[in-house]
C-alpha atoms as a PDB file:
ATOM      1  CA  UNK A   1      -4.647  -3.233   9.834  1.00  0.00           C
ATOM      2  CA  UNK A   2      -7.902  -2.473   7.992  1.00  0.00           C
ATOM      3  CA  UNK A   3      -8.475  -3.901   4.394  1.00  0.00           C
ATOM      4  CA  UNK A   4      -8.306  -0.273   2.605  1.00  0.00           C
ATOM      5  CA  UNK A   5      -4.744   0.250   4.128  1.00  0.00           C
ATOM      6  CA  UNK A   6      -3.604  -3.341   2.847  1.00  0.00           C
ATOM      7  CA  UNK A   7      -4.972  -2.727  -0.275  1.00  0.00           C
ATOM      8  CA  UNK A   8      -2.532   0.462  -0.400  1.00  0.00           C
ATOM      9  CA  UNK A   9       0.785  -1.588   0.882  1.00  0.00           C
ATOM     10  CA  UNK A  10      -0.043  -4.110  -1.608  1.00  0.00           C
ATOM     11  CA  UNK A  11      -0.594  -1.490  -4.466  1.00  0.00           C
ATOM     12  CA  UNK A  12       2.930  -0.262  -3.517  1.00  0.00           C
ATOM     13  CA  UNK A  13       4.671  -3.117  -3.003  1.00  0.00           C
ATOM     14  CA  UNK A  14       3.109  -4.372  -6.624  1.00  0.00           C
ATOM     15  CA  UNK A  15       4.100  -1.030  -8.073  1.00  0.00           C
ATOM     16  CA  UNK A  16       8.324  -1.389  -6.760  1.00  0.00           C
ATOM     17  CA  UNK A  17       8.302  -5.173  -7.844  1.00  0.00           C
ATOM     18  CA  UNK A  18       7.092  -4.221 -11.137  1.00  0.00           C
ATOM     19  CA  UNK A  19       9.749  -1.291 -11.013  1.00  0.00           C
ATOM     20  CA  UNK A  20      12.679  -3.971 -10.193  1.00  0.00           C
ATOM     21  CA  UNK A  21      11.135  -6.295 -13.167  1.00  0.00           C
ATOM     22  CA  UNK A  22      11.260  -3.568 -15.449  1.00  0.00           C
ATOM     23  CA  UNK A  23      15.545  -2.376 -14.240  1.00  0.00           C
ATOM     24  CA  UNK A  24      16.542  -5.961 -14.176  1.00  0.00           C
ATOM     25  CA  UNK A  25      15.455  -6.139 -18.354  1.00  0.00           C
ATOM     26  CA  UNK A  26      17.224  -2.996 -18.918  1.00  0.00           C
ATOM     27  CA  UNK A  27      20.630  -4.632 -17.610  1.00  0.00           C
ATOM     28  CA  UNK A  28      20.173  -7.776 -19.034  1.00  0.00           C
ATOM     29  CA  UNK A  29      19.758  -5.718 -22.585  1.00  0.00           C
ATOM     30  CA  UNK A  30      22.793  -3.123 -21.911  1.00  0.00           C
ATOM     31  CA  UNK A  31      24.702  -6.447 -20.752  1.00  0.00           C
ATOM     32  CA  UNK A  32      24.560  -8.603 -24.116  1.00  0.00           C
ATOM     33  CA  UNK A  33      27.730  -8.841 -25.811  1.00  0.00           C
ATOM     34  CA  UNK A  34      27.184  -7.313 -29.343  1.00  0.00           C
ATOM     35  CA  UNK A  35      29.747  -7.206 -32.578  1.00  0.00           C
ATOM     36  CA  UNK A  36      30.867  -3.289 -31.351  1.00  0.00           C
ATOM     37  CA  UNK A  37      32.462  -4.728 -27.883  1.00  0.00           C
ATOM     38  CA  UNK A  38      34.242  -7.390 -29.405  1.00  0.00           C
ATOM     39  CA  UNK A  39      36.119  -4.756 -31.390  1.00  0.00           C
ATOM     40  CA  UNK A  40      37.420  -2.679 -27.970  1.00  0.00           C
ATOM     41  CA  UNK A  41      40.814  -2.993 -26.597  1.00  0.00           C
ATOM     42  CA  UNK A  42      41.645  -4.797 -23.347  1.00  0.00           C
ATOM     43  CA  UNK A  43      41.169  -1.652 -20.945  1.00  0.00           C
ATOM     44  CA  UNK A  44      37.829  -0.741 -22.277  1.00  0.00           C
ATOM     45  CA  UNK A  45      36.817  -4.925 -22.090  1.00  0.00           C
ATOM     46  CA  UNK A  46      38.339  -4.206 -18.187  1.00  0.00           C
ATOM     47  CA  UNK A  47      36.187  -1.196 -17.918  1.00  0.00           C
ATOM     48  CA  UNK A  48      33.211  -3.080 -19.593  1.00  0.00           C
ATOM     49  CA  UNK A  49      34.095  -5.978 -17.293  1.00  0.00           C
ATOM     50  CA  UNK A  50      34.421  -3.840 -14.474  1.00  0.00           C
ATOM     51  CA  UNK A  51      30.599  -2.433 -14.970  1.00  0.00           C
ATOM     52  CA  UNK A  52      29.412  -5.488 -15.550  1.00  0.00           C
ATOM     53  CA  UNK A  53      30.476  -7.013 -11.987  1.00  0.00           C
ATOM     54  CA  UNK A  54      29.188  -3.774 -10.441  1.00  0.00           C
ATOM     55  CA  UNK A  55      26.004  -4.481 -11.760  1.00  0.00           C
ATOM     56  CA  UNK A  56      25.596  -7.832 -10.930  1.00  0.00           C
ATOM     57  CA  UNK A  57      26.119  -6.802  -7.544  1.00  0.00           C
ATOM     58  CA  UNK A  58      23.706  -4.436  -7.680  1.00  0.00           C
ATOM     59  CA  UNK A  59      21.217  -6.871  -9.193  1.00  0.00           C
ATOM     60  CA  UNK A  60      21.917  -9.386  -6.366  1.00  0.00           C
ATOM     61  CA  UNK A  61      20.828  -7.069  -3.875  1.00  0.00           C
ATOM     62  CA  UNK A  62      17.597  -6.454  -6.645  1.00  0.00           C
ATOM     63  CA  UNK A  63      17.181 -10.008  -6.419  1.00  0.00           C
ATOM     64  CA  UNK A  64      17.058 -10.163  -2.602  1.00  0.00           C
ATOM     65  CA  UNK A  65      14.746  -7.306  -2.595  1.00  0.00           C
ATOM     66  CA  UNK A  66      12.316  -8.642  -4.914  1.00  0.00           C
ATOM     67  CA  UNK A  67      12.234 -12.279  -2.862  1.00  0.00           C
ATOM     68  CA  UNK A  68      10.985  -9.567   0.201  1.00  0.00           C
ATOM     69  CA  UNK A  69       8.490  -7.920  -1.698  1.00  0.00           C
ATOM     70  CA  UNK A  70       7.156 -11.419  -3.020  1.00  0.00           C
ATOM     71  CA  UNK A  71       6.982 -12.470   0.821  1.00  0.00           C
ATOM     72  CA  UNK A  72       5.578  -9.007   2.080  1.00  0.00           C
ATOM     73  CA  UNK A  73       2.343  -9.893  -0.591  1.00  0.00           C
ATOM     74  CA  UNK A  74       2.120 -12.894   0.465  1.00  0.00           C
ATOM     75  CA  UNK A  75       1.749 -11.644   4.222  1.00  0.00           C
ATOM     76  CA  UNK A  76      -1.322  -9.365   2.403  1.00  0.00           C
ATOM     77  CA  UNK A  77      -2.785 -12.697   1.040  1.00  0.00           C
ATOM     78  CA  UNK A  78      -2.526 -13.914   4.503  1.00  0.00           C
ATOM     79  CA  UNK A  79      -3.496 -11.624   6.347  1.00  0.00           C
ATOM     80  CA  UNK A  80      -0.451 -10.824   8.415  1.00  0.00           C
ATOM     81  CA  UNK A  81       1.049  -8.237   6.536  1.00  0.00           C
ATOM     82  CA  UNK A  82       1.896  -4.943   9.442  1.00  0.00           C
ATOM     83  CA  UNK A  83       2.457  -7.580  12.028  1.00  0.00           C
ATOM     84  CA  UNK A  84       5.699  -7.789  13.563  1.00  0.00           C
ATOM     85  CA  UNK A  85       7.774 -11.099  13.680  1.00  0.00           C
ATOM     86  CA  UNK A  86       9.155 -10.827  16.618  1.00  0.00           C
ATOM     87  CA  UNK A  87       6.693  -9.591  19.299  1.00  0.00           C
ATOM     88  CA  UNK A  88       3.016  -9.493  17.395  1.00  0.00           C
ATOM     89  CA  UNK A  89       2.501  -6.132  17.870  1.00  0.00           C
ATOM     90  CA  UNK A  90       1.525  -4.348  15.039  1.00  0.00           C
ATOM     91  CA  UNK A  91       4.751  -2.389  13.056  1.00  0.00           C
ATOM     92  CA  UNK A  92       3.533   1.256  12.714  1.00  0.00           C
ATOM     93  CA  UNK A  93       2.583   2.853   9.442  1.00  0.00           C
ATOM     94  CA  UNK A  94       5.312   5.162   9.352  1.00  0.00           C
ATOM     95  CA  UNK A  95       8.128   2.206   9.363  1.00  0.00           C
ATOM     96  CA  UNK A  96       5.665   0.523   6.753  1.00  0.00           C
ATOM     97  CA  UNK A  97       5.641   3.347   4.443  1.00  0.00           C
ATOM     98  CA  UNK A  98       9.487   4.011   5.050  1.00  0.00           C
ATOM     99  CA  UNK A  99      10.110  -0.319   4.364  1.00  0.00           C
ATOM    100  CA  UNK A 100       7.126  -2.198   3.236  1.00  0.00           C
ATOM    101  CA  UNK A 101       9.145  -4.771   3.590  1.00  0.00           C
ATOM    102  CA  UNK A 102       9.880  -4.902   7.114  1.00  0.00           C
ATOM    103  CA  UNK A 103       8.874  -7.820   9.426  1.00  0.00           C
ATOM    104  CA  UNK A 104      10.022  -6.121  12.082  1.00  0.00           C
ATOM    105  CA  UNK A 105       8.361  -3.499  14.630  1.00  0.00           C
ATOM    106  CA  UNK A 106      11.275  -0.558  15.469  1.00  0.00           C
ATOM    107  CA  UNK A 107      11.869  -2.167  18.908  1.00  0.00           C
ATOM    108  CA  UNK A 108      12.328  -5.641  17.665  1.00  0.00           C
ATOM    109  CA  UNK A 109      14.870  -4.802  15.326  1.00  0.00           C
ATOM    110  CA  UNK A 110      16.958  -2.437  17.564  1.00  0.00           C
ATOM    111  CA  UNK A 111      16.934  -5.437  19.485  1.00  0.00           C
ATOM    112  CA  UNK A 112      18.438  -7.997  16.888  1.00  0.00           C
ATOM    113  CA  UNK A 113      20.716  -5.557  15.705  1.00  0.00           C
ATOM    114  CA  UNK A 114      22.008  -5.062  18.863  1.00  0.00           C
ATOM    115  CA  UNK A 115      22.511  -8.932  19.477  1.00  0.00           C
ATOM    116  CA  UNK A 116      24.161  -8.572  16.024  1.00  0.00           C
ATOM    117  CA  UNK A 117      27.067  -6.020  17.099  1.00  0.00           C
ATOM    118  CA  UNK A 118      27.307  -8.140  19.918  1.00  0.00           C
ATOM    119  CA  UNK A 119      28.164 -11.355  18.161  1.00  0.00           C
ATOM    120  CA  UNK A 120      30.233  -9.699  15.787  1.00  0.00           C
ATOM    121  CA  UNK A 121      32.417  -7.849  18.528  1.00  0.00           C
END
């Protein structure tokens, strides 16, 4: 991959893990316990509760994203970034675009998620 196209993968991989940064404050604010909650009754604490758990969730899978973007830049520092785990072939720009994320050429990963079903059947 030539150095302009890096430069754009890193731009918008830098761009979504500044994005994720910016959620993960907004949920941390809306999640604070202030004076006004303490006053509800015990289905709107549930439904509060209930929101809360959902977004944790949500912020897990945030969480796991963000520990792939950090690793996709740090392919781009290396050098590697577009170069598929499995095989060494270079992942196309279309799946890059579509996942920046992805260590993975298409073939590759039909491949382990095939081996996946399999395990699991």
């Amino acid at each position: 991959m030539n150095k302009q196209k890096m430069q754009k993968f890193e731009k918008v991989l830098r761009t979504q893990l500044e994005e994720l940064y910016k959620n993960a404050l907004k949920v941390a604010d809306s999640n604070i316990l202030s004076d006004e909650k303490k006053t509800l009754d015990e289905v709107d604490l549930a439904s509060i509760e209930t929101d809360w758990i959902n977004s944790i969730r949500i912020k897990d899978r945030e969480k796991n994203l963000i520990l792939k973007i950090q690793q996709a830049l740090k392919r781009v520092t290396e050098g590697t970034f577009g170069i598929c785990l499995g095989c060494g072939d270079d992942i196309c720009e279309k799946r890059l675009l579509a996942r920046p994320v992805t260590t993975h050429c298409i073939d590759c990963k039909q491949l382990r998620e095939d081996r996946e079903r399999m395990l699991s059947a």
